[in-house]
C-alpha atoms as a PDB file:
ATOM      1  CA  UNK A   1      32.271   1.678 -16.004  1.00  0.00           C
ATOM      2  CA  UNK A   2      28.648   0.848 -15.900  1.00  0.00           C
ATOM      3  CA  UNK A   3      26.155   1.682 -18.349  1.00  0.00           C
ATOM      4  CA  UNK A   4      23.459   1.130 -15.798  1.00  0.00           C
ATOM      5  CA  UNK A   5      20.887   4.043 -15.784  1.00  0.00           C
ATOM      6  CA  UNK A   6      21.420   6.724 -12.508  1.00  0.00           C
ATOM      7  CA  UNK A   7      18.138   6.192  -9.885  1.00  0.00           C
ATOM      8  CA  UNK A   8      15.579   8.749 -10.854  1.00  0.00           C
ATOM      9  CA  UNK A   9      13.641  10.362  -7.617  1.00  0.00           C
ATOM     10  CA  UNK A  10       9.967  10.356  -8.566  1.00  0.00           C
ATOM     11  CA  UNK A  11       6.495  10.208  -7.003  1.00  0.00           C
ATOM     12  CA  UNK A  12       5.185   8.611  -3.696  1.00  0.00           C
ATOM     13  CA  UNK A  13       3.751   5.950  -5.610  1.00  0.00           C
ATOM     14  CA  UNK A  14       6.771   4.683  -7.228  1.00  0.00           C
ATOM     15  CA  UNK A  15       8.840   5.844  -3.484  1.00  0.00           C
ATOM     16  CA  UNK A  16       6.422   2.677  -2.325  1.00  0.00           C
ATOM     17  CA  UNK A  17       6.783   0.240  -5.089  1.00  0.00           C
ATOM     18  CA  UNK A  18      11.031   0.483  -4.731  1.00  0.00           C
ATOM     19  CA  UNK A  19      10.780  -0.185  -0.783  1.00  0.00           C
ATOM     20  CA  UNK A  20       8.246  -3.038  -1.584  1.00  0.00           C
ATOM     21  CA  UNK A  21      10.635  -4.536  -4.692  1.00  0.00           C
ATOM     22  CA  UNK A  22      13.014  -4.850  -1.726  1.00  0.00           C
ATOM     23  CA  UNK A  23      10.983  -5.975   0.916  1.00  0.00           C
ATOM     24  CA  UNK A  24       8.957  -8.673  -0.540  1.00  0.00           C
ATOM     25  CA  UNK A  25      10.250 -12.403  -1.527  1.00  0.00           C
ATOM     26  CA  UNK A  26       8.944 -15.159  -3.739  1.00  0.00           C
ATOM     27  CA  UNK A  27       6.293 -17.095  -1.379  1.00  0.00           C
ATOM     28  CA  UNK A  28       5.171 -13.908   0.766  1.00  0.00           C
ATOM     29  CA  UNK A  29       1.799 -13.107   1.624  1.00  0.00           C
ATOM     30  CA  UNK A  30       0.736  -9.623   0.762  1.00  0.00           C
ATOM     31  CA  UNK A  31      -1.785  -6.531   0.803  1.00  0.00           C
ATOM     32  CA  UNK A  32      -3.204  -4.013  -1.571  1.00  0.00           C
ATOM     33  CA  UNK A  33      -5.469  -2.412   0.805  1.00  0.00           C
ATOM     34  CA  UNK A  34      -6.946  -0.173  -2.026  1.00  0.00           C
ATOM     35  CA  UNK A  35      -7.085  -1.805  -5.344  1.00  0.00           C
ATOM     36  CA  UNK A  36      -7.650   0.767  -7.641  1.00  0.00           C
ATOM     37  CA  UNK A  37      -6.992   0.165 -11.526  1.00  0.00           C
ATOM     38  CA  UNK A  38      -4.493  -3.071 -10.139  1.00  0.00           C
ATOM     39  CA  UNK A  39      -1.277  -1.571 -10.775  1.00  0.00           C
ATOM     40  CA  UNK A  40       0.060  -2.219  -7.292  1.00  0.00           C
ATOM     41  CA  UNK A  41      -1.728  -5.458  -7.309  1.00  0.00           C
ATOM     42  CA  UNK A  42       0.199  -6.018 -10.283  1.00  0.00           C
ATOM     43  CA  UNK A  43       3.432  -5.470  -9.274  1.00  0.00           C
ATOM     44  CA  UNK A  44       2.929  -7.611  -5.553  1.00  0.00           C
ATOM     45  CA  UNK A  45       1.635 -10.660  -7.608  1.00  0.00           C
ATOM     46  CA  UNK A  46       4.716 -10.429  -9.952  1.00  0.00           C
ATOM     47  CA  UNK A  47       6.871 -10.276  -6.752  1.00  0.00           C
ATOM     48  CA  UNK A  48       4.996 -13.138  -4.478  1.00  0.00           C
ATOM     49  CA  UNK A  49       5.420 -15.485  -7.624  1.00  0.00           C
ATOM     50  CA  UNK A  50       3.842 -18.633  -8.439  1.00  0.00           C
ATOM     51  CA  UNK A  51       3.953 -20.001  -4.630  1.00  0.00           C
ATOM     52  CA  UNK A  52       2.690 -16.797  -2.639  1.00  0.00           C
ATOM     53  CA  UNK A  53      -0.612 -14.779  -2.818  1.00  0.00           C
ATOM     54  CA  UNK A  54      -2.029 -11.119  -2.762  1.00  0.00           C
ATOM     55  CA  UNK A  55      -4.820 -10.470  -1.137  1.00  0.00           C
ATOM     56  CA  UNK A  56      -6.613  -6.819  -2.619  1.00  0.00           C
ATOM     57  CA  UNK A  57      -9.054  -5.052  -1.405  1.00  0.00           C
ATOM     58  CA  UNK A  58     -11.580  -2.295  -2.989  1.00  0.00           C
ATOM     59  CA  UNK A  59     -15.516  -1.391  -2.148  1.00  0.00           C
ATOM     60  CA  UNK A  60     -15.675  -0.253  -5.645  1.00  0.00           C
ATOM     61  CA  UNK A  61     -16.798  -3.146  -7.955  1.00  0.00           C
ATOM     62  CA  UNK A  62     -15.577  -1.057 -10.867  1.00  0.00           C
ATOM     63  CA  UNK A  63     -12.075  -1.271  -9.447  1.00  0.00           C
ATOM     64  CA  UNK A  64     -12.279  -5.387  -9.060  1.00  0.00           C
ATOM     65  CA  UNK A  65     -13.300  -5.728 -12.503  1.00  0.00           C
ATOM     66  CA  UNK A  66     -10.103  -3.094 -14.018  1.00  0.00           C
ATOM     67  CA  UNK A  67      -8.038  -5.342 -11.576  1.00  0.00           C
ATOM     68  CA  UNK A  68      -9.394  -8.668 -12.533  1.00  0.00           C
ATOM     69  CA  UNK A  69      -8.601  -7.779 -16.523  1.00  0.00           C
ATOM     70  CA  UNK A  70      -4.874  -6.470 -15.888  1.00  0.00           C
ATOM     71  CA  UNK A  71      -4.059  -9.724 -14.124  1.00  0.00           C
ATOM     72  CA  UNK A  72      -5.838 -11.882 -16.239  1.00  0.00           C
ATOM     73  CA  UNK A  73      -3.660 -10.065 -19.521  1.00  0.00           C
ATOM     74  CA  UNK A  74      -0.656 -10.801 -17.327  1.00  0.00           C
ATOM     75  CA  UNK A  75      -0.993 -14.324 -16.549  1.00  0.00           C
ATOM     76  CA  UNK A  76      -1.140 -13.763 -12.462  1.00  0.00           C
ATOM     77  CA  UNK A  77      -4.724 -14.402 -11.958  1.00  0.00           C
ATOM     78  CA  UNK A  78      -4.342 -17.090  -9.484  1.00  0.00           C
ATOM     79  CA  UNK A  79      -2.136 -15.486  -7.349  1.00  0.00           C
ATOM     80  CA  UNK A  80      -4.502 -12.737  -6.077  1.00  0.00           C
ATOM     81  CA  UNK A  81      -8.078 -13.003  -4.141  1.00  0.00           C
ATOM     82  CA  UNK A  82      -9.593  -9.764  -4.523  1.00  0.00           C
ATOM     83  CA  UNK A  83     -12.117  -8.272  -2.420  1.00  0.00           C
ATOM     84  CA  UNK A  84     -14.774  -6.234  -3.078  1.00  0.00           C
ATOM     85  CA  UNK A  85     -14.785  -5.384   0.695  1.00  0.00           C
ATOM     86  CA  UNK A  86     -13.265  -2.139   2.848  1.00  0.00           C
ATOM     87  CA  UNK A  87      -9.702  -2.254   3.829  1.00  0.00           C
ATOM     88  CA  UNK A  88     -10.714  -1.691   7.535  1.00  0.00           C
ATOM     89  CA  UNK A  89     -11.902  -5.897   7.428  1.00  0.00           C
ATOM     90  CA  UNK A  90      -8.603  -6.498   6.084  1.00  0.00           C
ATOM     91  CA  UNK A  91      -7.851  -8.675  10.029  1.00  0.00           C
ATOM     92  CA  UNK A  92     -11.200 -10.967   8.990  1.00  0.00           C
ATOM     93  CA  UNK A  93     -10.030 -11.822   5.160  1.00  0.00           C
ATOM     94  CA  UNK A  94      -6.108 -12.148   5.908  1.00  0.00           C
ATOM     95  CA  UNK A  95      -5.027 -14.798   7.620  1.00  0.00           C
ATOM     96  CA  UNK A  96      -1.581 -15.188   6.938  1.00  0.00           C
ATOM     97  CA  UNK A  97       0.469 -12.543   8.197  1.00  0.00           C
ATOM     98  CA  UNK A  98       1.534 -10.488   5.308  1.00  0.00           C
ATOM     99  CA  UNK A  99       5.345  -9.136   4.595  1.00  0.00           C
ATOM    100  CA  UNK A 100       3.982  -5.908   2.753  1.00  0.00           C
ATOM    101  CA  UNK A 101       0.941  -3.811   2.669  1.00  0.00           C
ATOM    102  CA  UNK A 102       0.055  -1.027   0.433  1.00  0.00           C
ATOM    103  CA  UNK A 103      -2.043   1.831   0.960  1.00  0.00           C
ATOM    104  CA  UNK A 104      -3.276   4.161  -2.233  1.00  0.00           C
ATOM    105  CA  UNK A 105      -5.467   6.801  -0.339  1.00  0.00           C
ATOM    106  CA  UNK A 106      -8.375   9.099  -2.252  1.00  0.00           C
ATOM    107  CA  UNK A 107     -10.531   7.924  -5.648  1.00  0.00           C
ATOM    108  CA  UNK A 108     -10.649   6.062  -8.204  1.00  0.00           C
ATOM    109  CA  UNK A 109      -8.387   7.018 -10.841  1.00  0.00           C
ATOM    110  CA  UNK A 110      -9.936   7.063 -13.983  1.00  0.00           C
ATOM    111  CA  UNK A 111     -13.824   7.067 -12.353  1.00  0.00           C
ATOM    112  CA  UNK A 112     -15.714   9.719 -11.058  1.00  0.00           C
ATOM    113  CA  UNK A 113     -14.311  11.105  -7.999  1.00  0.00           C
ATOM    114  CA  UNK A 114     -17.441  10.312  -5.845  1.00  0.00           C
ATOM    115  CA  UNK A 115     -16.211   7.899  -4.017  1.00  0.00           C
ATOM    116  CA  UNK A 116     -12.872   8.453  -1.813  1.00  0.00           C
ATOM    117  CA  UNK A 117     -11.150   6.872   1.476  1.00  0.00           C
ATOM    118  CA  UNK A 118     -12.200   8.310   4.993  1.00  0.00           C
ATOM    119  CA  UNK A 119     -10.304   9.497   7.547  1.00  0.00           C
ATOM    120  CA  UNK A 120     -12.169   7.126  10.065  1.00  0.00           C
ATOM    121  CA  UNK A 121     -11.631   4.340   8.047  1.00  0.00           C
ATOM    122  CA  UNK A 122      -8.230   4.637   6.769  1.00  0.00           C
ATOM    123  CA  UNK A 123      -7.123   4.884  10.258  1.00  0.00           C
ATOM    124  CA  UNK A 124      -8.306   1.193  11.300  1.00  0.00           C
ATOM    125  CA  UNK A 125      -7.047  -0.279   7.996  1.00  0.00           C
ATOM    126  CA  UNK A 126      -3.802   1.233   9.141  1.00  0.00           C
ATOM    127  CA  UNK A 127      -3.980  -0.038  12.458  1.00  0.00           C
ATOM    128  CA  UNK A 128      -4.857  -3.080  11.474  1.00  0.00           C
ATOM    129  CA  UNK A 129      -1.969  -2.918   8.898  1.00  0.00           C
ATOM    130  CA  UNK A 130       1.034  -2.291  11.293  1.00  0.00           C
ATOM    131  CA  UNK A 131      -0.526  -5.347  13.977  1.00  0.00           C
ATOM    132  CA  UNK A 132      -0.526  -7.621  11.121  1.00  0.00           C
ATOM    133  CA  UNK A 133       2.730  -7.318   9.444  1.00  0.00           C
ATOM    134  CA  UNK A 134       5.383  -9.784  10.437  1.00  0.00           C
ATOM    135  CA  UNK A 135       8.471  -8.586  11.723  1.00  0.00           C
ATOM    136  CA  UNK A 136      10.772  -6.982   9.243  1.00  0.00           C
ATOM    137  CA  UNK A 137       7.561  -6.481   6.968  1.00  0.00           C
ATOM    138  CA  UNK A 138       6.429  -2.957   5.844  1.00  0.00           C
ATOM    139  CA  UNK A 139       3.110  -0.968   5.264  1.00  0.00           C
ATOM    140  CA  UNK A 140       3.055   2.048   2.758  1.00  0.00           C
ATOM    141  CA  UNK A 141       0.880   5.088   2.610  1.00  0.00           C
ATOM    142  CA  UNK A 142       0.429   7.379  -0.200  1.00  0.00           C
ATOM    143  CA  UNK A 143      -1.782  10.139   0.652  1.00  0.00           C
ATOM    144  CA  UNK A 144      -3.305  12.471  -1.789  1.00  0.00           C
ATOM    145  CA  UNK A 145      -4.015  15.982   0.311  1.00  0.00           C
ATOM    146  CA  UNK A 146      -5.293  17.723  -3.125  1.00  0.00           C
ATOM    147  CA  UNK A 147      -8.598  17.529  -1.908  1.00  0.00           C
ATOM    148  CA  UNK A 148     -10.427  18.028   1.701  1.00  0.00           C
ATOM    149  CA  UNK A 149     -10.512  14.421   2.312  1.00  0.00           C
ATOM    150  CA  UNK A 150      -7.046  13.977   1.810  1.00  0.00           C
ATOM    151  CA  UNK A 151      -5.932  16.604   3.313  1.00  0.00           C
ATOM    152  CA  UNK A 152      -8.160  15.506   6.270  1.00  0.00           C
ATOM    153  CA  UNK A 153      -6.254  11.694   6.024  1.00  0.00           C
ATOM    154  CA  UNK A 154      -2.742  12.929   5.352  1.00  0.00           C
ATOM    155  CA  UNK A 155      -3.027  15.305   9.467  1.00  0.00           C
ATOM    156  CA  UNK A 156      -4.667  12.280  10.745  1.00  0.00           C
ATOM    157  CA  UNK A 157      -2.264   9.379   9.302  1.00  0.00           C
ATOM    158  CA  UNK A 158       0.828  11.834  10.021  1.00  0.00           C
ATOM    159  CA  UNK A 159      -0.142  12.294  13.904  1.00  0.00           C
ATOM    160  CA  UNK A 160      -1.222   8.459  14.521  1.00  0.00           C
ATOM    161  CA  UNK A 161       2.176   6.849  12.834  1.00  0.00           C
ATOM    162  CA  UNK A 162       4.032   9.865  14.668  1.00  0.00           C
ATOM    163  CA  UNK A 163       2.448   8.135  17.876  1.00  0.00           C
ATOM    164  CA  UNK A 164       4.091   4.200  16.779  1.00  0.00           C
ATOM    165  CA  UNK A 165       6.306   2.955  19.751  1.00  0.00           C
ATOM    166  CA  UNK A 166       9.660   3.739  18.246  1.00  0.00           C
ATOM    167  CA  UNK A 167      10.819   0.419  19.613  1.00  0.00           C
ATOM    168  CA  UNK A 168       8.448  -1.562  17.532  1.00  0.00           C
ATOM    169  CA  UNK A 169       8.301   0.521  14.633  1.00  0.00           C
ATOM    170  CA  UNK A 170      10.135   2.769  11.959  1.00  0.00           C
ATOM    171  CA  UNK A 171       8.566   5.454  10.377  1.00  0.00           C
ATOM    172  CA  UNK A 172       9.371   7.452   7.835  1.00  0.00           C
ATOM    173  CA  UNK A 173       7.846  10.696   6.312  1.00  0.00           C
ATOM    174  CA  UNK A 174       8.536  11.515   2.372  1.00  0.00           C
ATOM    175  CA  UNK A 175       7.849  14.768   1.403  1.00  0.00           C
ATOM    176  CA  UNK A 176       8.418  16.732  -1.661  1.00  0.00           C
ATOM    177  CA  UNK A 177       9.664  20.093  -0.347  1.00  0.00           C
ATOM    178  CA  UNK A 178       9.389  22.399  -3.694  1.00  0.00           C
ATOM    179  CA  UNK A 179       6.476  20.052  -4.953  1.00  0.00           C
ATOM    180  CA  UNK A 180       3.375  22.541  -5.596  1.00  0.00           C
ATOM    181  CA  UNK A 181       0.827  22.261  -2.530  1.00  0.00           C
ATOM    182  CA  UNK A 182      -1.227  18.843  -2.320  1.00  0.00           C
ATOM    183  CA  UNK A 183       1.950  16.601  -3.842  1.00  0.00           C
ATOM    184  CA  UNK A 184       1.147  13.008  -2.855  1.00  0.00           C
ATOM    185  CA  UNK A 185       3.371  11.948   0.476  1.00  0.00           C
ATOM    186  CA  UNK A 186       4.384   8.883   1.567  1.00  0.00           C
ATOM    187  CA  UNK A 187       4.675   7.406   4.524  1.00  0.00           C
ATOM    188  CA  UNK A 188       6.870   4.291   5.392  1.00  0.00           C
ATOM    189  CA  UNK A 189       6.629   2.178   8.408  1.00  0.00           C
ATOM    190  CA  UNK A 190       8.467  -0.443   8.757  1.00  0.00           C
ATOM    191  CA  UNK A 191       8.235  -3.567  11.951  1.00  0.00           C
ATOM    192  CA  UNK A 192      11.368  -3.926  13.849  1.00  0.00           C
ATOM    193  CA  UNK A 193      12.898  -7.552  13.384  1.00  0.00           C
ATOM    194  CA  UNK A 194      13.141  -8.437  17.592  1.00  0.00           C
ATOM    195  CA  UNK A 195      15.526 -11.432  16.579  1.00  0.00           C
ATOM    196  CA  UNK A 196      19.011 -11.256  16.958  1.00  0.00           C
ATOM    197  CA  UNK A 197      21.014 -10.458  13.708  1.00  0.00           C
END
C-alpha cells in the first residue's frame, strides 16, 4: 500500500509542465518562448541543472525583469539567457537544438493586458519550434481563446499542427470538454525518434 498522493487532472499549464518533467534531462538545451512572470522558466532551469541552459524569450521588458528576480531568489541565474526579443527569432538566438519548448500564448499575467501574442507571429515561433527540436524532443502550446486574439491563435495553431506530417510528428489536442467556454487548451507535439529502438 502506497501512501503516494492519486494524479490530480488540472489546467493546460500544468498538462505542459508534467510532459516536460518527463521529457527533459540534466544537460538539455531548452525554450520558454514566452517568458512571462518566469514560472516555466523556472521549472526548465531546475530541470536542465547546473550543466544545461534555458534560453527565454519575451518583448516585454517588464516580463525579463519578474523573470530575472524569480531566478535570481532561486539560485538558477546562470542557467538561463533571457531575451527581451520575439519568439518568432527564436532560429537566430538558439543554437543548440533544444529537447523542449514551451509556448504560454496571450498577456502578461499580472500587467495590463495591452500587449498579447499574434496569430502571425505565433505561427513562425511554432514553426520554427517543431524544425528545431531534436528528435524525441517536444514543443507545448497553451492557448488562451478567452479573448479575440486567442481565440484567433487557438483556429490557427489547431489547423497548422493538424497539417504536421504524421510521420515526423505527434500531435496531441487537450481539451477540457465541460470546462466553461475559453478554458486554456493545450497542444502537444512531439518529434518522432527515426532511430531504431
Amino acid at each position: 500500500m502506497t501512501n503516494e498522493p492519486r494524479y490530480v487532472l488540472r489546467n493546460a499549464r500544468h498538462l505542459a509542465a508534467d510532459y516536460v518533467r518527463r521529457t527533459v534531462r540534466e544537460g538539455d538545451t531548452v525554450v520558454d518562448a514566452t517568458m512571462g512572470n518566469g514560472y516555466d522558466t523556472l521549472i526548465l532551469c531546475e530541470l536542465v541543472g547546473e550543466t544545461g541552459h534555458v534560453y527565454a524569450f519575451d518583448v516585454q521588458l517588464e516580463a525579463i525583469l519578474r523573470t530575472d528576480e524569480r531566478l535570481k531568489a532561486a539560485c538558477v541565474r546562470e542557467r538561463a539567457t533571457l531575451l527581451n526579443a520575439g519568439h518568432e527569432t527564436m532560429a537566430q538566438q538558439v543554437k543548440k537544438a533544444p529537447s523542449a519548448i514551451m509556448f504560454n500564448f496571450g498577456w502578461l499575467p499580472g500587467a495590463q493586458h495591452v500587449v498579447t501574442t499574434k496569430v502571425e507571429t505565433s505561427l513562425a515561433a511554432a514553426d520554427t519550434a517543431v524544425r528545431l527540436i531534436v528528435p524525441g524532443g517536444i514543443v507545448t502550446l497553451c492557448i488562451y481563446p478567452g479573448h479575440e486574439e486567442g481565440t484567433r491563435e487557438l483556429k490557427a495553431l489547431l489547423s497548422w499542427a493538424g497539417s504536421l506530417p504524421v510521420r515526423t510528428f505527434n500531435v496531441l489536442h487537450h481539451c477540457f470538454s465541460n470546462a466553461a467556454p475559453g478554458t486554456p487548451q493545450l497542444i502537444l507535439i512531439q518529434k518522432n525518434d527515426p532511430s531504431p529502438h
